[in-house]
PDB file of N, CA and C in Angstrom:
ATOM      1  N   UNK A   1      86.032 175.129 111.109  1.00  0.00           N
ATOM      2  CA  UNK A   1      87.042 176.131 110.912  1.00  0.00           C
ATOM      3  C   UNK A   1      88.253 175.505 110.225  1.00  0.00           C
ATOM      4  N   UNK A   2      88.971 176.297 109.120  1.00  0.00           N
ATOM      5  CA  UNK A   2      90.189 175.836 108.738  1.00  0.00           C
ATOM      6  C   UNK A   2      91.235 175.467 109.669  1.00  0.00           C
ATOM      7  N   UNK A   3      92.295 174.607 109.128  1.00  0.00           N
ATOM      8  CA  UNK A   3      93.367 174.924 110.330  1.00  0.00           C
ATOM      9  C   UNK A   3      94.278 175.424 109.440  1.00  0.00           C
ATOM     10  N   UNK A   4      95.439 176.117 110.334  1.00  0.00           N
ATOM     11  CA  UNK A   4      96.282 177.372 109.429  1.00  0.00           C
ATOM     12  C   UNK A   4      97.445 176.403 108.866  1.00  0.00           C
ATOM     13  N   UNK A   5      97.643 176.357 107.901  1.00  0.00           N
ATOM     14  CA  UNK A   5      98.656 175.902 106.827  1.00  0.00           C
ATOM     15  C   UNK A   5     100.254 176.447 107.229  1.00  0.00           C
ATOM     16  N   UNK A   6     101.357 175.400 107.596  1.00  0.00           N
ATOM     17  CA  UNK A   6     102.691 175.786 107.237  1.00  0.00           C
ATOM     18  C   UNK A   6     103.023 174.726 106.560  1.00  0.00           C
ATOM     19  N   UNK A   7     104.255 175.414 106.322  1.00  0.00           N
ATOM     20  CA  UNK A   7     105.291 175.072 105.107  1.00  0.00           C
ATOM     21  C   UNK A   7     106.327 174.406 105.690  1.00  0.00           C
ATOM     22  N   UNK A   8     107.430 173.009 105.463  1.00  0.00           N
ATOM     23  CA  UNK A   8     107.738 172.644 105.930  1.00  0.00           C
ATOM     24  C   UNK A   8     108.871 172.298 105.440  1.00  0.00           C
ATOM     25  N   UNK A   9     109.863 172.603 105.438  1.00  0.00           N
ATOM     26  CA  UNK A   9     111.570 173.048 105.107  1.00  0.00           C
ATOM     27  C   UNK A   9     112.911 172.411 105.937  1.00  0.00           C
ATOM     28  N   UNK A  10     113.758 172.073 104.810  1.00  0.00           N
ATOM     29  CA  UNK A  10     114.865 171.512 105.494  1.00  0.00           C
ATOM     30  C   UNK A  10     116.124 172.000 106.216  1.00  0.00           C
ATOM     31  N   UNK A  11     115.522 173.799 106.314  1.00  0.00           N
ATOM     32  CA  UNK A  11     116.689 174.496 107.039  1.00  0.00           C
ATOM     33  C   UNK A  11     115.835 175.947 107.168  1.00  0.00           C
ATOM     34  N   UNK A  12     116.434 176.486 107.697  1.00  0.00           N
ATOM     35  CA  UNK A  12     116.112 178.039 108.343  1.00  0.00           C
ATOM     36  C   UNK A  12     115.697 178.940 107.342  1.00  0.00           C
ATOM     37  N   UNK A  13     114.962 179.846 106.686  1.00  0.00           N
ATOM     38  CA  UNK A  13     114.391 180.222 105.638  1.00  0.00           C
ATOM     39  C   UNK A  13     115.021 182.512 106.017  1.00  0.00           C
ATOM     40  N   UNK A  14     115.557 182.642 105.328  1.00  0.00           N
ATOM     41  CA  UNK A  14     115.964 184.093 105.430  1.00  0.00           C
ATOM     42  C   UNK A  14     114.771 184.819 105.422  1.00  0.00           C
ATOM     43  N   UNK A  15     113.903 184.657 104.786  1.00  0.00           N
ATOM     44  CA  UNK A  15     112.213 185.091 104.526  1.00  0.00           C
ATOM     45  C   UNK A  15     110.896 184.702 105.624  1.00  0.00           C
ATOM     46  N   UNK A  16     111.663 184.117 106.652  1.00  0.00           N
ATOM     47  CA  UNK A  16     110.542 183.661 107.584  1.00  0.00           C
ATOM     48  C   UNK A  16     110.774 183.246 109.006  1.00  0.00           C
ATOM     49  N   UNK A  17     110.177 183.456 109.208  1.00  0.00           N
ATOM     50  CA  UNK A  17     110.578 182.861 110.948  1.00  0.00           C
ATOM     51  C   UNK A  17     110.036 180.803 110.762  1.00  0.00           C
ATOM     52  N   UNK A  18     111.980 180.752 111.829  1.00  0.00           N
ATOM     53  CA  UNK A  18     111.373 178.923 111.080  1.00  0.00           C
ATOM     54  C   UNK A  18     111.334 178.403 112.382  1.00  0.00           C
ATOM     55  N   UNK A  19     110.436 177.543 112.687  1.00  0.00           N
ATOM     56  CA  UNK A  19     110.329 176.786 114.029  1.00  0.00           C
ATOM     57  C   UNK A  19     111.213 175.317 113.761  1.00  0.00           C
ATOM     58  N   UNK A  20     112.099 174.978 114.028  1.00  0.00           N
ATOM     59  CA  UNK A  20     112.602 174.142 114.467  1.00  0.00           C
ATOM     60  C   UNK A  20     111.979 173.005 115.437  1.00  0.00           C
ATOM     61  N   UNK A  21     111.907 171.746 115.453  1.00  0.00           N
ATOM     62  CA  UNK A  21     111.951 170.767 116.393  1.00  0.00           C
ATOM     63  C   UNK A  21     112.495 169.456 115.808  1.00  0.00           C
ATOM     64  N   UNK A  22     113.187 169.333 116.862  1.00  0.00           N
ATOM     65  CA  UNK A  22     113.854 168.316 117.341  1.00  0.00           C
ATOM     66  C   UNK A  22     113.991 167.336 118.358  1.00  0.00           C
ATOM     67  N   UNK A  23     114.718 166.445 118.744  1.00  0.00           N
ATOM     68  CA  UNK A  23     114.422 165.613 119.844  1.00  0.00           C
ATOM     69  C   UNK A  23     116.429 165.503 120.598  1.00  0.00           C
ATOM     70  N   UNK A  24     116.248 165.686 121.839  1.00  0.00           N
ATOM     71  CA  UNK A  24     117.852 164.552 122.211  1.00  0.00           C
ATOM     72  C   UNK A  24     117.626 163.916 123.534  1.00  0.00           C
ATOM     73  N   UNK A  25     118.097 162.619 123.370  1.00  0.00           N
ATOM     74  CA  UNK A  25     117.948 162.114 124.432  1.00  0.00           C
ATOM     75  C   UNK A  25     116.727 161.654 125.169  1.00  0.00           C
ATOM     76  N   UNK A  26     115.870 161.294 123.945  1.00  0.00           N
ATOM     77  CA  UNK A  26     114.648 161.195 123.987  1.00  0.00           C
ATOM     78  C   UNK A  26     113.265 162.350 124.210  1.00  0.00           C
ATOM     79  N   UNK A  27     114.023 163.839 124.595  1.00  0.00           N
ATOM     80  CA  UNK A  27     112.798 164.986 124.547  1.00  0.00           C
ATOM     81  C   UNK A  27     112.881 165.728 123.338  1.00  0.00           C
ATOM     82  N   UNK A  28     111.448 166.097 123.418  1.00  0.00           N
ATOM     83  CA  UNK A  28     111.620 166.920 122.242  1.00  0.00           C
ATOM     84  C   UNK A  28     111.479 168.720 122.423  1.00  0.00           C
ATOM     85  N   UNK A  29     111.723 169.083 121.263  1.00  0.00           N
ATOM     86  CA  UNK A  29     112.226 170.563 121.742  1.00  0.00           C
ATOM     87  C   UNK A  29     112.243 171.655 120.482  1.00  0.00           C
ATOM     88  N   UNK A  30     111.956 172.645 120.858  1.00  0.00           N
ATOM     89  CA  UNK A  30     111.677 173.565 119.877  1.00  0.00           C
ATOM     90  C   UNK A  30     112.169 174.771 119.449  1.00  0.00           C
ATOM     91  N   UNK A  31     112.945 175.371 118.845  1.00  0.00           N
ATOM     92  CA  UNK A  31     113.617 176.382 118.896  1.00  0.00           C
ATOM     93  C   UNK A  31     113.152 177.032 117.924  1.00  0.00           C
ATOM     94  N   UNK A  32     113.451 178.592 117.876  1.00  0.00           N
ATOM     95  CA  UNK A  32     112.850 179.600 117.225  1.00  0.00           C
ATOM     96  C   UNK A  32     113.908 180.587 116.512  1.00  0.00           C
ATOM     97  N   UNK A  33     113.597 180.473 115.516  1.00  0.00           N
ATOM     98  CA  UNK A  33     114.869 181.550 114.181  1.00  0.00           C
ATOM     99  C   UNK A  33     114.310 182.395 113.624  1.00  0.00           C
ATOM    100  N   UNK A  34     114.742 184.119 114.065  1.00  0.00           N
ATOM    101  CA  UNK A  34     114.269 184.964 112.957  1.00  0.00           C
ATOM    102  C   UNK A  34     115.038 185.825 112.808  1.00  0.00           C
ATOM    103  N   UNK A  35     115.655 186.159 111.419  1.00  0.00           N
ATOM    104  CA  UNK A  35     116.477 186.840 110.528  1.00  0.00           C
ATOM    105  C   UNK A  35     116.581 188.170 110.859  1.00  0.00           C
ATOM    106  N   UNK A  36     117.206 188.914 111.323  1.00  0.00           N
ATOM    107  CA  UNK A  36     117.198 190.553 111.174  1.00  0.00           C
ATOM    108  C   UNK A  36     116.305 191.400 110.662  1.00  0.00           C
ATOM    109  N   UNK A  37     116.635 191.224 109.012  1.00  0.00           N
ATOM    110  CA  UNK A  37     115.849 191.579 108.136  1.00  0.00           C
ATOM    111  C   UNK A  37     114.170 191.170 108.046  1.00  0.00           C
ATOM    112  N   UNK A  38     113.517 190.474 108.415  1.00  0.00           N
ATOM    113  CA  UNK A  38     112.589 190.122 108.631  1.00  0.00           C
ATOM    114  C   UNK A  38     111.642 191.197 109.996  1.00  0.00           C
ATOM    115  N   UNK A  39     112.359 190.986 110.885  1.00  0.00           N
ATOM    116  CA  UNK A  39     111.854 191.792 111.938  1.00  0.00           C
ATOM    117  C   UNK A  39     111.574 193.361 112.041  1.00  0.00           C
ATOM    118  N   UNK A  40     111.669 193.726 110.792  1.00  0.00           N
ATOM    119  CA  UNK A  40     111.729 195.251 110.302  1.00  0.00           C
ATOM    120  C   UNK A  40     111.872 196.346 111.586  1.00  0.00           C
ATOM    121  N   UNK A  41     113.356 196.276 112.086  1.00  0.00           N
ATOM    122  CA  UNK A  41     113.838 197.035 112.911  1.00  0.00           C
ATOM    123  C   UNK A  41     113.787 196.289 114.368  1.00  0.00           C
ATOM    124  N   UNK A  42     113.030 194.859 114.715  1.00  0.00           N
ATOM    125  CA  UNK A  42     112.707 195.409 116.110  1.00  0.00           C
ATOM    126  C   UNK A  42     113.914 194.013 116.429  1.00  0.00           C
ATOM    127  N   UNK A  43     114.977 193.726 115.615  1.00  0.00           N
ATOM    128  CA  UNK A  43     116.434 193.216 116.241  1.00  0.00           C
ATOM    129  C   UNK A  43     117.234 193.914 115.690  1.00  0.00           C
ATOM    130  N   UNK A  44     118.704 193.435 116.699  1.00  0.00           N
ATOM    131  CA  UNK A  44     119.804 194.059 116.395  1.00  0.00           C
ATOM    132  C   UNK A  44     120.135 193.314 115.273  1.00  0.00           C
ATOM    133  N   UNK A  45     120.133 191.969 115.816  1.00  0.00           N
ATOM    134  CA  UNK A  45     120.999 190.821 115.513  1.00  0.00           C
ATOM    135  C   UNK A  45     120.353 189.668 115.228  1.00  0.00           C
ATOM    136  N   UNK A  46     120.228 188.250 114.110  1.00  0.00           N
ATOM    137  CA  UNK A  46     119.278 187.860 114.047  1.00  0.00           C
ATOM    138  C   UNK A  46     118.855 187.006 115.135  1.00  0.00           C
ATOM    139  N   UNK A  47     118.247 186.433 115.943  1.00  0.00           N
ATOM    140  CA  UNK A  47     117.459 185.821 116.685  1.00  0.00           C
ATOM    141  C   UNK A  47     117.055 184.527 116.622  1.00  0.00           C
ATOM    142  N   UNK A  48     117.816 183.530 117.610  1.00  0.00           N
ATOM    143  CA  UNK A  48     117.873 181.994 117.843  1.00  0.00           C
ATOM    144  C   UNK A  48     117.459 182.189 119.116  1.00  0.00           C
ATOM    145  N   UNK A  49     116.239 180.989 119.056  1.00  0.00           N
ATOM    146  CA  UNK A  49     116.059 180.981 120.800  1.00  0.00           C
ATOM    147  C   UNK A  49     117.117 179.961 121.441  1.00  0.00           C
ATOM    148  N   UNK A  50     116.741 179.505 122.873  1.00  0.00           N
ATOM    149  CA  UNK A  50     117.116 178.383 123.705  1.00  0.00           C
ATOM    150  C   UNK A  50     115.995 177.457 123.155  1.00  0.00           C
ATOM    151  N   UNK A  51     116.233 176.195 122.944  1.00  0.00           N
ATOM    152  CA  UNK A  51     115.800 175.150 123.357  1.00  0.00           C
ATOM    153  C   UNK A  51     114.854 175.292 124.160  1.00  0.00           C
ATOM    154  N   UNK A  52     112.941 175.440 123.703  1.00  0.00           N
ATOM    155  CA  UNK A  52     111.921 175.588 124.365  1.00  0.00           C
ATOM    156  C   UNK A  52     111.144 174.232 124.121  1.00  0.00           C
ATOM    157  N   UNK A  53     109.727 173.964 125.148  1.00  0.00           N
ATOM    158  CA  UNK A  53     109.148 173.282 124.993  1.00  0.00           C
ATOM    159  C   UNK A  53     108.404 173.320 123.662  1.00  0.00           C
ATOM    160  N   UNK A  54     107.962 172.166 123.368  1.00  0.00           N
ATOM    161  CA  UNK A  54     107.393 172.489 121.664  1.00  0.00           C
ATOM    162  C   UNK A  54     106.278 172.894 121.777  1.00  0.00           C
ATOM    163  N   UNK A  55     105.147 172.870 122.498  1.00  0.00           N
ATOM    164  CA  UNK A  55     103.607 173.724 122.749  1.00  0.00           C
ATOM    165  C   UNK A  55     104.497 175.430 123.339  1.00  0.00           C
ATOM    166  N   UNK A  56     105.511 175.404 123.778  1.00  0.00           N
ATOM    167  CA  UNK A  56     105.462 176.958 124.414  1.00  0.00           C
ATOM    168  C   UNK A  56     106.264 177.416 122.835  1.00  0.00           C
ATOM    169  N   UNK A  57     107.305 176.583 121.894  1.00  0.00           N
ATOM    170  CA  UNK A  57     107.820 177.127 120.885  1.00  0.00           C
ATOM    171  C   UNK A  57     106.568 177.619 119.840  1.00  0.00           C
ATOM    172  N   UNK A  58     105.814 176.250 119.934  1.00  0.00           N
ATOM    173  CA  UNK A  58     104.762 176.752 118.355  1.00  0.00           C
ATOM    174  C   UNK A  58     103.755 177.944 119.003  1.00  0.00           C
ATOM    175  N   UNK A  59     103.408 178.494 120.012  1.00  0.00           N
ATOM    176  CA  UNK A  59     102.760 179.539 120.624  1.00  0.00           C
ATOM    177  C   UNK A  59     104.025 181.347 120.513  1.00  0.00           C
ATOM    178  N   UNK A  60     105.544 180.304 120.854  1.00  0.00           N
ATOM    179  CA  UNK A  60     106.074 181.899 120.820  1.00  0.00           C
ATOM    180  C   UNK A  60     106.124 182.257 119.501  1.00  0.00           C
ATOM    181  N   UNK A  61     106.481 181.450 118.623  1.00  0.00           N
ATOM    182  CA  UNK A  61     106.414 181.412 117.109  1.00  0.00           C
ATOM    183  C   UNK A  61     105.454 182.047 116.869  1.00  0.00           C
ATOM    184  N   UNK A  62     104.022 181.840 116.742  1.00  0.00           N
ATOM    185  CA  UNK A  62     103.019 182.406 116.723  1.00  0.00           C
ATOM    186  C   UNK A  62     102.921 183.505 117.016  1.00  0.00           C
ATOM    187  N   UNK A  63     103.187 183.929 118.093  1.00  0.00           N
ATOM    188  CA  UNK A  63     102.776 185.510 118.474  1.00  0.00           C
ATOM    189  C   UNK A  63     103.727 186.622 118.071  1.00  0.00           C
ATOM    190  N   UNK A  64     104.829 186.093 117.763  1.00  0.00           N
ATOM    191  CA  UNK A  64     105.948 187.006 116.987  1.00  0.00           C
ATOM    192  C   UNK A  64     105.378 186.872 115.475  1.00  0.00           C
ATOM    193  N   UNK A  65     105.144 186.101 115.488  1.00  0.00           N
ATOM    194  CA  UNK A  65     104.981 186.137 113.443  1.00  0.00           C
ATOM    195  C   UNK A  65     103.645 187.175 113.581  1.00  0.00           C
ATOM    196  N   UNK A  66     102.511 187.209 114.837  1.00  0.00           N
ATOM    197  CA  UNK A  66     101.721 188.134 114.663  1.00  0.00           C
ATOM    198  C   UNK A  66     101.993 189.680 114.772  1.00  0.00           C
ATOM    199  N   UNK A  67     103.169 189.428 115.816  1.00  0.00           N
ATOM    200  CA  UNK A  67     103.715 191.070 116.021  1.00  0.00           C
ATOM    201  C   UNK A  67     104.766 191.728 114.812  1.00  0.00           C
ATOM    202  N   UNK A  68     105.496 190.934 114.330  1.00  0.00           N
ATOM    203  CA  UNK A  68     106.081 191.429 113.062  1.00  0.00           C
ATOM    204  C   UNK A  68     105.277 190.989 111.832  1.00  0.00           C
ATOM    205  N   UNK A  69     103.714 190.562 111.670  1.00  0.00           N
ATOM    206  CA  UNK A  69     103.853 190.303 110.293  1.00  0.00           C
ATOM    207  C   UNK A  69     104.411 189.806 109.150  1.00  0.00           C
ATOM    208  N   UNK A  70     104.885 188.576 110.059  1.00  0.00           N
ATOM    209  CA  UNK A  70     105.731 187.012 109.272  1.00  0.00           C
ATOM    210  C   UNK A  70     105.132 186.097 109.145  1.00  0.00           C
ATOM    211  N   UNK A  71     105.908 185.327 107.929  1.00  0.00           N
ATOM    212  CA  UNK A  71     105.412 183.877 107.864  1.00  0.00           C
ATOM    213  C   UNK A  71     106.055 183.224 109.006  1.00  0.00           C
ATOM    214  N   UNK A  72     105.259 181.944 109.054  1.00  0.00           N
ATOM    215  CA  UNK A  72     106.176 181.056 109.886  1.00  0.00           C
ATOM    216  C   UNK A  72     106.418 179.795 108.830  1.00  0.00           C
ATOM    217  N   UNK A  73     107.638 179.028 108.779  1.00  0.00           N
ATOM    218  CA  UNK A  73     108.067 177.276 108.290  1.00  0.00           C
ATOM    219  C   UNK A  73     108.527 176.633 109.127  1.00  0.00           C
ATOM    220  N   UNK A  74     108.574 176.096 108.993  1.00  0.00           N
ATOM    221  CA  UNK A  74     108.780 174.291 110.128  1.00  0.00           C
ATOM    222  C   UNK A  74     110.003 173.553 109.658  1.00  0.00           C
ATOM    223  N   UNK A  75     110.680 173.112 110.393  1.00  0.00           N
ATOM    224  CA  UNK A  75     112.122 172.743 109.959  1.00  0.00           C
ATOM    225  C   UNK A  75     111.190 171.105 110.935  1.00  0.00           C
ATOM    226  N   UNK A  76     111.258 169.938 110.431  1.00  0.00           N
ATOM    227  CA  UNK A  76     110.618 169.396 111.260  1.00  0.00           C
ATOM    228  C   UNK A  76     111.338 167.727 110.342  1.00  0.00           C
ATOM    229  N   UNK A  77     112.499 167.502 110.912  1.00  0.00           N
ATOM    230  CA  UNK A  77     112.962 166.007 109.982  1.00  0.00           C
ATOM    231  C   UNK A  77     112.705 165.077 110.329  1.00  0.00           C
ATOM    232  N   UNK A  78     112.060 165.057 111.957  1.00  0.00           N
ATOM    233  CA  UNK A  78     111.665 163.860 112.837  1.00  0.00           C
ATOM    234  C   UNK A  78     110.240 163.919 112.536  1.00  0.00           C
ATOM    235  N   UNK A  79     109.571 164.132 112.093  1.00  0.00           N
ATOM    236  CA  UNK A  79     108.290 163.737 112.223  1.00  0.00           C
ATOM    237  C   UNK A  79     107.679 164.252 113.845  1.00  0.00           C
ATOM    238  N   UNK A  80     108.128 165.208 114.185  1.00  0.00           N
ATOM    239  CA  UNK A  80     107.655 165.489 115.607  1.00  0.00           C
ATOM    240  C   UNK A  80     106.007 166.817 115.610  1.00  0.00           C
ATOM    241  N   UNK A  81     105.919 167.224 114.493  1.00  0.00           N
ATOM    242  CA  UNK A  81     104.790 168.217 114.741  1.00  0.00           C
ATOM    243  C   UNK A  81     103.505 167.957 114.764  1.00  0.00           C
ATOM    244  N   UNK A  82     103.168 168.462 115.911  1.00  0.00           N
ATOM    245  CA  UNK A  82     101.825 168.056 116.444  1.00  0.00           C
ATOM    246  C   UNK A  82     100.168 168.098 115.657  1.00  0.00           C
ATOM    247  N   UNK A  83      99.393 167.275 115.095  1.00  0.00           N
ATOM    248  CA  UNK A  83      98.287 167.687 114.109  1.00  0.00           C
ATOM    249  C   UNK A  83      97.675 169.078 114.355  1.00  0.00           C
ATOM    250  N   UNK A  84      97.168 169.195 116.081  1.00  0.00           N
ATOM    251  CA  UNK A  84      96.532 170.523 116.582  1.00  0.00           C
ATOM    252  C   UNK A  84      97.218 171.437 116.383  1.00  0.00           C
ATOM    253  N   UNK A  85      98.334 171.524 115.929  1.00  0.00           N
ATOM    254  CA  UNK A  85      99.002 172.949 115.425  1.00  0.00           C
ATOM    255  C   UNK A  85      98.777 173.614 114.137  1.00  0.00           C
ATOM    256  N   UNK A  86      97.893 172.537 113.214  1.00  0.00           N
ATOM    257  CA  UNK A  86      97.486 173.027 112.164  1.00  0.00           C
ATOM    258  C   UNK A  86      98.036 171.882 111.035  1.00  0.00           C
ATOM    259  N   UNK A  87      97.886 172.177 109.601  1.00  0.00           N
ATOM    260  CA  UNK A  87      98.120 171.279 108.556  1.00  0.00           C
ATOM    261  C   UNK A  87      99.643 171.483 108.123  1.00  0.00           C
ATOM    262  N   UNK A  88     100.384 170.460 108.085  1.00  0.00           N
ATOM    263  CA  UNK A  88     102.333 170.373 107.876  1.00  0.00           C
ATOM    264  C   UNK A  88     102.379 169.943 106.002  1.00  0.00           C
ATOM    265  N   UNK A  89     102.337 171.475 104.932  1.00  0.00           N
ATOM    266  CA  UNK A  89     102.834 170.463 103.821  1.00  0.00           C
ATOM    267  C   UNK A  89     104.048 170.869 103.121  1.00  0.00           C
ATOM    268  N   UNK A  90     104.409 170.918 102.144  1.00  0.00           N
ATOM    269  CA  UNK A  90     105.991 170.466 101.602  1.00  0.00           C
ATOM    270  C   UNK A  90     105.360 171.022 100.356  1.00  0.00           C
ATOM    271  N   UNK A  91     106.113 172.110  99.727  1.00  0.00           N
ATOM    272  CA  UNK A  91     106.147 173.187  98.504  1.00  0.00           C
ATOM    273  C   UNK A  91     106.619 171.338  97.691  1.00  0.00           C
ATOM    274  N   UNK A  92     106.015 171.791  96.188  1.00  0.00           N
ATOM    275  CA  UNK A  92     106.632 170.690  95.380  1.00  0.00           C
ATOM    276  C   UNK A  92     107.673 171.230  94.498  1.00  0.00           C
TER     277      UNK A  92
END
């Protein structure tokens, strides 16, 4: 089976829901961004999570990009994303 392809970006994308991870203090951590406009009606306001675990971020990510019919990108500067989440490449 393929594994599903994201895109991997140095900041928050207006066009996509972007998963974030990061690390402080030695954990790492995952946060979730999606734009207003993107969500075709179902926010007020655009949408930053809390600071989630990174298997529960790349899963909530997931199931919102399935319920609104979004892309997802990866904001990812540490080198922290996991192979089993699928293939990480970089638009040229």
């Amino acid at each position: 089976m393929a594994k599903n392809r994201f895109e991997q970006v140095d900041e928050p994308q207006p066009d996509a829901i972007t998963l974030s991870l990061g690390q402080r203090d030695g954990k790492t951590f995952a946060r979730i961004a999606c734009p207003t406009e993107l969500a075709a009606g179902h926010l007020a306001n655009d949408f930053v999570s809390d600071e989630l675990d990174p298997v529960e971020g790349f899963r909530s990510a997931v199931r919102l990009a399935n319920e609104i019919k979004a892309p997802i990108v990866v904001e990812d500067a540490e080198g922290l994303w996991q192979d089993e989440w699928g293939e990480l490449y970089r638009e040229d």
